[in-house]
C-alpha atoms as a PDB file:
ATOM      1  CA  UNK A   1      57.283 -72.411  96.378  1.00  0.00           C
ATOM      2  CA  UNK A   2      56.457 -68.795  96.736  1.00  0.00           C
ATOM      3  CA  UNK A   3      55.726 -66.612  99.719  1.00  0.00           C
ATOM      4  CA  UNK A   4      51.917 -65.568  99.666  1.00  0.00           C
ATOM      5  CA  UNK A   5      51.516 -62.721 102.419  1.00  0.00           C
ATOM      6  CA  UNK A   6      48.272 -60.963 103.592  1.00  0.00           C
ATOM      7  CA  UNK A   7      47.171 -57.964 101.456  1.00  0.00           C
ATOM      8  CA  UNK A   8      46.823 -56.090 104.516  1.00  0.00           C
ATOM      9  CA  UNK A   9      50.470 -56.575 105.448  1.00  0.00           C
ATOM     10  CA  UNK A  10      49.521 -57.495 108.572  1.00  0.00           C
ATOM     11  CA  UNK A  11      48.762 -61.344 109.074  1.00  0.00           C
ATOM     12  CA  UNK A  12      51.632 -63.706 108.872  1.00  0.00           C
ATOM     13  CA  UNK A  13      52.422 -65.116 105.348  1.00  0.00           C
ATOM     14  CA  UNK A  14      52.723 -68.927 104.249  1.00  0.00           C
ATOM     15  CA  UNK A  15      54.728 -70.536 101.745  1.00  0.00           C
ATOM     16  CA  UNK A  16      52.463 -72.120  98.685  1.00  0.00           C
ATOM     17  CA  UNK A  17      52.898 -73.070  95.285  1.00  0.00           C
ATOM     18  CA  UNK A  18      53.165 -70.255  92.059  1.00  0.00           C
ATOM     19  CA  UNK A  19      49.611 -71.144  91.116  1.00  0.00           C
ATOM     20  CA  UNK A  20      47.597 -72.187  94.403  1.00  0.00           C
ATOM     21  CA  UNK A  21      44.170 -74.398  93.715  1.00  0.00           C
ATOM     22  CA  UNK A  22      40.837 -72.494  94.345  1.00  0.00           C
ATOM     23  CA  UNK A  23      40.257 -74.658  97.461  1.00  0.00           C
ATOM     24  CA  UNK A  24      44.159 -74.122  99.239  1.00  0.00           C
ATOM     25  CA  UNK A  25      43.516 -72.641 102.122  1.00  0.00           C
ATOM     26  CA  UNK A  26      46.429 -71.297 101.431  1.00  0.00           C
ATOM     27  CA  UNK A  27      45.929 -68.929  98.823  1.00  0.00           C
ATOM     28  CA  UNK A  28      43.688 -66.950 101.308  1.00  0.00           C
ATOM     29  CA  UNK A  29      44.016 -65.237 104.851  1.00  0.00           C
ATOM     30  CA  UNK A  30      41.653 -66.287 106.384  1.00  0.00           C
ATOM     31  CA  UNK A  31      41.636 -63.718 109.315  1.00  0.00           C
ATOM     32  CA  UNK A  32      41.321 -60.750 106.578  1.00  0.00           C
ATOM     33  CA  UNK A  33      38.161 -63.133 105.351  1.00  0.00           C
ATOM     34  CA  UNK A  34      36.443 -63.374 109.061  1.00  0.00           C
ATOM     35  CA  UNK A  35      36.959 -59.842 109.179  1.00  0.00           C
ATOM     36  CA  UNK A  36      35.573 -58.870 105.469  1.00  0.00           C
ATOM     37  CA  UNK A  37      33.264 -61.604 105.474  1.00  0.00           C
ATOM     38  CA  UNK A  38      33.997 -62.081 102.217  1.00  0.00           C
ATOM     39  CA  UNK A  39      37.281 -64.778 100.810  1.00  0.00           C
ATOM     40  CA  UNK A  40      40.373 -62.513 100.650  1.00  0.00           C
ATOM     41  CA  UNK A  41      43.087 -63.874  98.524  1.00  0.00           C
ATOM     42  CA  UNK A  42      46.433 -63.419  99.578  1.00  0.00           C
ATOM     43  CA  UNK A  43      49.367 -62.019  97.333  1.00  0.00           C
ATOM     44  CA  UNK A  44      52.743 -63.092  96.260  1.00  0.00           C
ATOM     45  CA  UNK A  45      55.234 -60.310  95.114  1.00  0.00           C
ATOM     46  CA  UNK A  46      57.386 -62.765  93.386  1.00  0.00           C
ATOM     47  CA  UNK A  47      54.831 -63.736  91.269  1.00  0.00           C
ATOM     48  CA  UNK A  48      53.157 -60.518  90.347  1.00  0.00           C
ATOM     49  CA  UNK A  49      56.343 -59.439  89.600  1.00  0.00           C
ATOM     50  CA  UNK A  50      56.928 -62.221  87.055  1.00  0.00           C
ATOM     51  CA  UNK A  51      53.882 -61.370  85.495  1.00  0.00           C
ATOM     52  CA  UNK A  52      54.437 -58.111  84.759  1.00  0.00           C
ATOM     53  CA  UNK A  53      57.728 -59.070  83.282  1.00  0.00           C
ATOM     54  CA  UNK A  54      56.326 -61.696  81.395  1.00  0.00           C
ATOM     55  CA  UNK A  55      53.323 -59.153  80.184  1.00  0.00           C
ATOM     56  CA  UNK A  56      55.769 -56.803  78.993  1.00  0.00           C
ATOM     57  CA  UNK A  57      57.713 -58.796  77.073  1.00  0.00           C
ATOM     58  CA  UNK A  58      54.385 -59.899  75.271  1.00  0.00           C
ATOM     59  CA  UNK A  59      53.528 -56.421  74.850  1.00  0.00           C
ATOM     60  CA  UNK A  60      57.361 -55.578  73.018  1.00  0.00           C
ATOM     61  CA  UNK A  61      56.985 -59.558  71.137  1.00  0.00           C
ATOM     62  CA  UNK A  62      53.479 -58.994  69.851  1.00  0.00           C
ATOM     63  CA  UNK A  63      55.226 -55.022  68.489  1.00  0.00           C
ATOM     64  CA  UNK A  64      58.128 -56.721  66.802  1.00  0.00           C
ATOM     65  CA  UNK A  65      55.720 -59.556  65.194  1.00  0.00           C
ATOM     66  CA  UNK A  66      53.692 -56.608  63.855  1.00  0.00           C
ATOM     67  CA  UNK A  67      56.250 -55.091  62.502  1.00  0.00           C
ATOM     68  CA  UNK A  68      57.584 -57.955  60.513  1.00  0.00           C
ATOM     69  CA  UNK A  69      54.270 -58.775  59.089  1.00  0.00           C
ATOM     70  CA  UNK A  70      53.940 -55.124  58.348  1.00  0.00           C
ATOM     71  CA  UNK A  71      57.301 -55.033  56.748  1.00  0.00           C
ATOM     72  CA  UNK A  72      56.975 -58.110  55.329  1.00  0.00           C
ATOM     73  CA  UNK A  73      53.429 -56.885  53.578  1.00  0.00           C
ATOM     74  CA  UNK A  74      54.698 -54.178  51.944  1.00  0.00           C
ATOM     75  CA  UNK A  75      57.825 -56.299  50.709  1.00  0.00           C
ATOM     76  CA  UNK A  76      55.249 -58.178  49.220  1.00  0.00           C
ATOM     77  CA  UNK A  77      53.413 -55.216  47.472  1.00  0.00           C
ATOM     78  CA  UNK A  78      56.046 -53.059  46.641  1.00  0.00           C
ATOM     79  CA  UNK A  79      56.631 -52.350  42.845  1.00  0.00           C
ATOM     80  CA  UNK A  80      58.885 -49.540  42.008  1.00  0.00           C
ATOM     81  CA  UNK A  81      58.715 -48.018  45.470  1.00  0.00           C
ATOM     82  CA  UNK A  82      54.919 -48.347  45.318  1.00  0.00           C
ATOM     83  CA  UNK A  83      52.559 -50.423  47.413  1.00  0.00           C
ATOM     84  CA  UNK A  84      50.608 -51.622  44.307  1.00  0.00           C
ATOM     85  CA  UNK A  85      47.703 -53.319  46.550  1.00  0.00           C
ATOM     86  CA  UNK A  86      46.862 -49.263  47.315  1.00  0.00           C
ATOM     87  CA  UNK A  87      48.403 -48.230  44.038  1.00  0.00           C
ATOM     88  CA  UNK A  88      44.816 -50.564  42.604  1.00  0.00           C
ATOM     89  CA  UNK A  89      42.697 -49.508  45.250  1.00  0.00           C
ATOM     90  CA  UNK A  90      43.693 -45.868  44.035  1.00  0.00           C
ATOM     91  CA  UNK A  91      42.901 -46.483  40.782  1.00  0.00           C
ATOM     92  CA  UNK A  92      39.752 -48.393  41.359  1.00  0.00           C
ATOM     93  CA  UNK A  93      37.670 -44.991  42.353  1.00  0.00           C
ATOM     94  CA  UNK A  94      38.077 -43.466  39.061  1.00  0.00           C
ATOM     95  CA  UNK A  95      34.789 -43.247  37.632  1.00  0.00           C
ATOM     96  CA  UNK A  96      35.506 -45.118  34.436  1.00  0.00           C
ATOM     97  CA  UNK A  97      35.269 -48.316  36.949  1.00  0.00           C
ATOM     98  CA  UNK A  98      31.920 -47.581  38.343  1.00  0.00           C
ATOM     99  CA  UNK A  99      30.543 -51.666  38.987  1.00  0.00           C
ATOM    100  CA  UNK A 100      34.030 -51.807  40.722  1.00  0.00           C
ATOM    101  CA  UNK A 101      34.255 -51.522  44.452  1.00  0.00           C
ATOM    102  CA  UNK A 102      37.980 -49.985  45.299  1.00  0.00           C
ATOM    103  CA  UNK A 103      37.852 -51.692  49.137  1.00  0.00           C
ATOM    104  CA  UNK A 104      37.132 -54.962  47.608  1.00  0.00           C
ATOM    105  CA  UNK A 105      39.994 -55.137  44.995  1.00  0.00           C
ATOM    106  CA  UNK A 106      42.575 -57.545  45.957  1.00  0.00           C
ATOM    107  CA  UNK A 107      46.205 -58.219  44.141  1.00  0.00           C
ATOM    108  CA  UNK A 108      48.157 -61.100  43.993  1.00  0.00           C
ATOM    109  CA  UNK A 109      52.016 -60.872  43.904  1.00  0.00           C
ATOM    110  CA  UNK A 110      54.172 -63.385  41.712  1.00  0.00           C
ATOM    111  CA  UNK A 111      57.629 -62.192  41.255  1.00  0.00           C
ATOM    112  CA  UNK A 112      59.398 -63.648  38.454  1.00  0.00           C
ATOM    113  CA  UNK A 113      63.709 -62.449  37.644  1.00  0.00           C
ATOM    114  CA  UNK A 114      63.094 -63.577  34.229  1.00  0.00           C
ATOM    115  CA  UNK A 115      61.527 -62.792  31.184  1.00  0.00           C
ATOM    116  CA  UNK A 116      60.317 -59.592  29.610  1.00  0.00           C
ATOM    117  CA  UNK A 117      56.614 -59.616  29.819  1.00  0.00           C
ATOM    118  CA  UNK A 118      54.241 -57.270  31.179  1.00  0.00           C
ATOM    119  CA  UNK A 119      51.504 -59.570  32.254  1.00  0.00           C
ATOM    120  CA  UNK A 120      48.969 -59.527  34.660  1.00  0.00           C
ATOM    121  CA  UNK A 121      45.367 -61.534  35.230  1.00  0.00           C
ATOM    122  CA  UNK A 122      41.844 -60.865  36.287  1.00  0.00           C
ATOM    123  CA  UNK A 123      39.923 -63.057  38.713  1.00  0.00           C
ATOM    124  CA  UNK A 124      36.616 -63.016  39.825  1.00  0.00           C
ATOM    125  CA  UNK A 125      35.723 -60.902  43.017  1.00  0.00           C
ATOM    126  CA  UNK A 126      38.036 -58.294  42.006  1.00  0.00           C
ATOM    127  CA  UNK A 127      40.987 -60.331  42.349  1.00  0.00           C
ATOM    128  CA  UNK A 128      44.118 -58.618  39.907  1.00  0.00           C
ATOM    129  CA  UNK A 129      47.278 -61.320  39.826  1.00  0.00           C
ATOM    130  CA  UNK A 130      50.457 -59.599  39.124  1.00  0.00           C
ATOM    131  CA  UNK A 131      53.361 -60.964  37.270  1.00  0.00           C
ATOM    132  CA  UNK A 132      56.220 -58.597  38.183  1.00  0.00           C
ATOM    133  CA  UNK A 133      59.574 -58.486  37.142  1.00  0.00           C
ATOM    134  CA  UNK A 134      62.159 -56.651  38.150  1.00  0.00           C
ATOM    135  CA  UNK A 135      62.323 -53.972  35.574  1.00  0.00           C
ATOM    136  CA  UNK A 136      58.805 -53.043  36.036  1.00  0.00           C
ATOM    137  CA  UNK A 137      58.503 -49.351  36.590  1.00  0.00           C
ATOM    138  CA  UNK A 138      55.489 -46.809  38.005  1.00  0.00           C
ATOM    139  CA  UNK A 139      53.763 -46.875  34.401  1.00  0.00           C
ATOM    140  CA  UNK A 140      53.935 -50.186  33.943  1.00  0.00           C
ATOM    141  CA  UNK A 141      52.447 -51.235  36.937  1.00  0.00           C
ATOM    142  CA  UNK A 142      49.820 -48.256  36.490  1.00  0.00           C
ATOM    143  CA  UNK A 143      48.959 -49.712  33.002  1.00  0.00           C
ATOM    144  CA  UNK A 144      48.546 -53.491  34.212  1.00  0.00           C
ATOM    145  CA  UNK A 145      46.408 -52.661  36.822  1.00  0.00           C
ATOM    146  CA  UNK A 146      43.896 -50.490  34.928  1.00  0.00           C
ATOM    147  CA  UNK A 147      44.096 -52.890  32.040  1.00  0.00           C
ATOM    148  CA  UNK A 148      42.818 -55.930  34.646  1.00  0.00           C
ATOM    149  CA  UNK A 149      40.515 -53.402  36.576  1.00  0.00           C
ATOM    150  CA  UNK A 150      38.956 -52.684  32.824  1.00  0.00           C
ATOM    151  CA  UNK A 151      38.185 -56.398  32.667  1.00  0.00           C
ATOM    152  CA  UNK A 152      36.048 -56.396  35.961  1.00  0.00           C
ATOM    153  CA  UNK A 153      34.026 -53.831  34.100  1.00  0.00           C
ATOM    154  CA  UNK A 154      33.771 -54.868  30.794  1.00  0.00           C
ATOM    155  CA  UNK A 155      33.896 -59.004  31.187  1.00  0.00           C
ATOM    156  CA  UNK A 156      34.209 -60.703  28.295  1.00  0.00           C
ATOM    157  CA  UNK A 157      31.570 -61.277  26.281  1.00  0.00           C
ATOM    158  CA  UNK A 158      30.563 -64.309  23.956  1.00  0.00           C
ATOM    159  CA  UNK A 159      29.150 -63.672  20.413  1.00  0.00           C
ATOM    160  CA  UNK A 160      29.335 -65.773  17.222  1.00  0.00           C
ATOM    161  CA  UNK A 161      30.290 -68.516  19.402  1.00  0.00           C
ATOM    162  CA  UNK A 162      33.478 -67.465  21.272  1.00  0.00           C
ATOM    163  CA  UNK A 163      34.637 -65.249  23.631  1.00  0.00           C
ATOM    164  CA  UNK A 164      35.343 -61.782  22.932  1.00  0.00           C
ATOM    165  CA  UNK A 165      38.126 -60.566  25.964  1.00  0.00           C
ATOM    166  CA  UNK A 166      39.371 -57.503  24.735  1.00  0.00           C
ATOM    167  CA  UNK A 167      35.754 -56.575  22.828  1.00  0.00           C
ATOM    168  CA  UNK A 168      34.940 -52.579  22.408  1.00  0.00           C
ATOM    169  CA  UNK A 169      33.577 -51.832  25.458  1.00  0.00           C
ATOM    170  CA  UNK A 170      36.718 -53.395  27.580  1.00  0.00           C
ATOM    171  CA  UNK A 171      38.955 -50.960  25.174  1.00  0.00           C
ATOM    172  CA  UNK A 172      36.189 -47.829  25.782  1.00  0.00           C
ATOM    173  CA  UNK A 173      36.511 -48.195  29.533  1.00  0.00           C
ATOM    174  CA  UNK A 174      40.332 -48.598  29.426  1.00  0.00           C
ATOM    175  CA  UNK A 175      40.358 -45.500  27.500  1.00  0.00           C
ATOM    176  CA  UNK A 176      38.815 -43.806  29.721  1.00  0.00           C
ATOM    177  CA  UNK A 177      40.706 -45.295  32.561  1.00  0.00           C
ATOM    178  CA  UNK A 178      44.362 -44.206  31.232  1.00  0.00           C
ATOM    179  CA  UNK A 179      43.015 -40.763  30.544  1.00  0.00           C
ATOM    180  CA  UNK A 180      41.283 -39.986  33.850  1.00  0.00           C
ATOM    181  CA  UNK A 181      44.298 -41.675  35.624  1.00  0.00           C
ATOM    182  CA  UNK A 182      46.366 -39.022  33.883  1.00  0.00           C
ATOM    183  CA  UNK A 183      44.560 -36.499  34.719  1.00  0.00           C
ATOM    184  CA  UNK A 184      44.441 -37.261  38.823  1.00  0.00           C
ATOM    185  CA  UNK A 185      47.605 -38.754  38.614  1.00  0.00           C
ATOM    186  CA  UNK A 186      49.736 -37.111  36.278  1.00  0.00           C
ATOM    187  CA  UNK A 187      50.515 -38.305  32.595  1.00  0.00           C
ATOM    188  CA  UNK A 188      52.284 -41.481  32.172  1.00  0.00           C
ATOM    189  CA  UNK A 189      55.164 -41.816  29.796  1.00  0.00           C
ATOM    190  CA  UNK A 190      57.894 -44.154  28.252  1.00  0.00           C
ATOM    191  CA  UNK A 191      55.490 -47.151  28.298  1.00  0.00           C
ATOM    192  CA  UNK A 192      52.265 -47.348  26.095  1.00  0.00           C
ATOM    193  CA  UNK A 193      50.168 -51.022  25.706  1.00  0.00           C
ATOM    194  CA  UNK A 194      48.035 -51.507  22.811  1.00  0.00           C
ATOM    195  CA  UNK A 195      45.995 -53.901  21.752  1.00  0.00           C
ATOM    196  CA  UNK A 196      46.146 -56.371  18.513  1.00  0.00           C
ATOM    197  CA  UNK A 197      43.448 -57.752  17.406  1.00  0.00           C
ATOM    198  CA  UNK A 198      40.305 -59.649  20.086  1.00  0.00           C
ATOM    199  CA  UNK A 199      41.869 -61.023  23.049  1.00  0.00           C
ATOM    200  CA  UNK A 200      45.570 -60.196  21.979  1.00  0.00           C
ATOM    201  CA  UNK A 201      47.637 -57.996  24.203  1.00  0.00           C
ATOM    202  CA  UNK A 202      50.985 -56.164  22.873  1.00  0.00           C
ATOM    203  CA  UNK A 203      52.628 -53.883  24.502  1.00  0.00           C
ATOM    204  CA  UNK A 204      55.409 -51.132  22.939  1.00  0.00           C
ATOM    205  CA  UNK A 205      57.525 -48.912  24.654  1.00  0.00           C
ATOM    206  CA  UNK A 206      57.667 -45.657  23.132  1.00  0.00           C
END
């Protein structure tokens, strides 16, 4: 039971539960009501006090949980000290990809600590997947994501009854890619891919 007293400060008070029913009489004072006309609700210190204590410790709970998702977000991202979701975003507005909007482009992270390939996949909706090791560096990254961004704007194409992935156009726009990237970015080095052949990737490092 808490102690529900007049907001006036001037009626007497009357003991009632934490969380009075509409219809306790109770929960108002009833002269302040005659007076007013109107129902006056009566107050209990104790528990606006406890509400404020519990509303602040939402406030500094609902901080920390952002925080951890933040922190735990760019965990997820990071690649070589860069947030590679903004990294592709980034890269998205050079004018080479043109069909491809840079606030759409989504990247999935799959962390492998095995292996030494540089691979990474293309999705619909521009949707990059990321296979990430731990020896990936700035370049590499940079080069993955332009060489899945250059498959959102040059799909593949099918002639003479298959599918051609890697056809002209996809290696045009690359080029075109790497060097504007280059050029806003700053030139990339110790990591070059190539390409072998339709729809085989190689990669060398120089």
């Amino acid at each position: 039971m808490k102690r529900w007293k007049c907001p006036q400060d001037i009626h007497p008070g009357v003991l009632a539960p934490s969380k009075p029913r509409k219809n306790d009489i109770r929960r108002y004072c009833i002269p302040c009501s005659q007076k007013s006309g109107r129902l006056t609700e009566r107050i209990a210190p104790a528990v606006a006090k406890a509400r404020a204590v519990a509303a602040e410790r939402a406030v500094k709970k609902a901080v920390v949980k952002k925080a951890r998702a933040k922190a735990h977000t760019a965990a997820y991202y990071t690649v070589a000290g860069i947030n590679a979701l903004d990294y592709a975003r980034k890269l998205a507005t050079l004018p080479a990809f043109s069909k491809v909007k840079a606030r759409t482009v989504q990247v999935e992270m799959h962390r492998t600590s095995k292996g030494s390939r540089i691979h990474g996949r293309a999705h619909s909706r521009a949707t990059i997947e990321l296979f990430v090791a731990p020896f990936w560096t700035e370049t590499m990254l940079r080069h993955t994501i332009l060489h899945e961004l250059a498959h959102h704007q040059a799909p593949p194409k099918f002639a003479k009854r298959v599918w051609s992935v890697h056809h002209s156009g996809f290696q045009r726009v690359l080029a075109r890619a790497t060097k504007q990237a280059d050029e806003r970015i700053g030139a990339a080095g110790g990591y070059k891919p190539y390409l072998v052949g339709d729809g085989k990737a190689a990669h060398a490092r120089r």
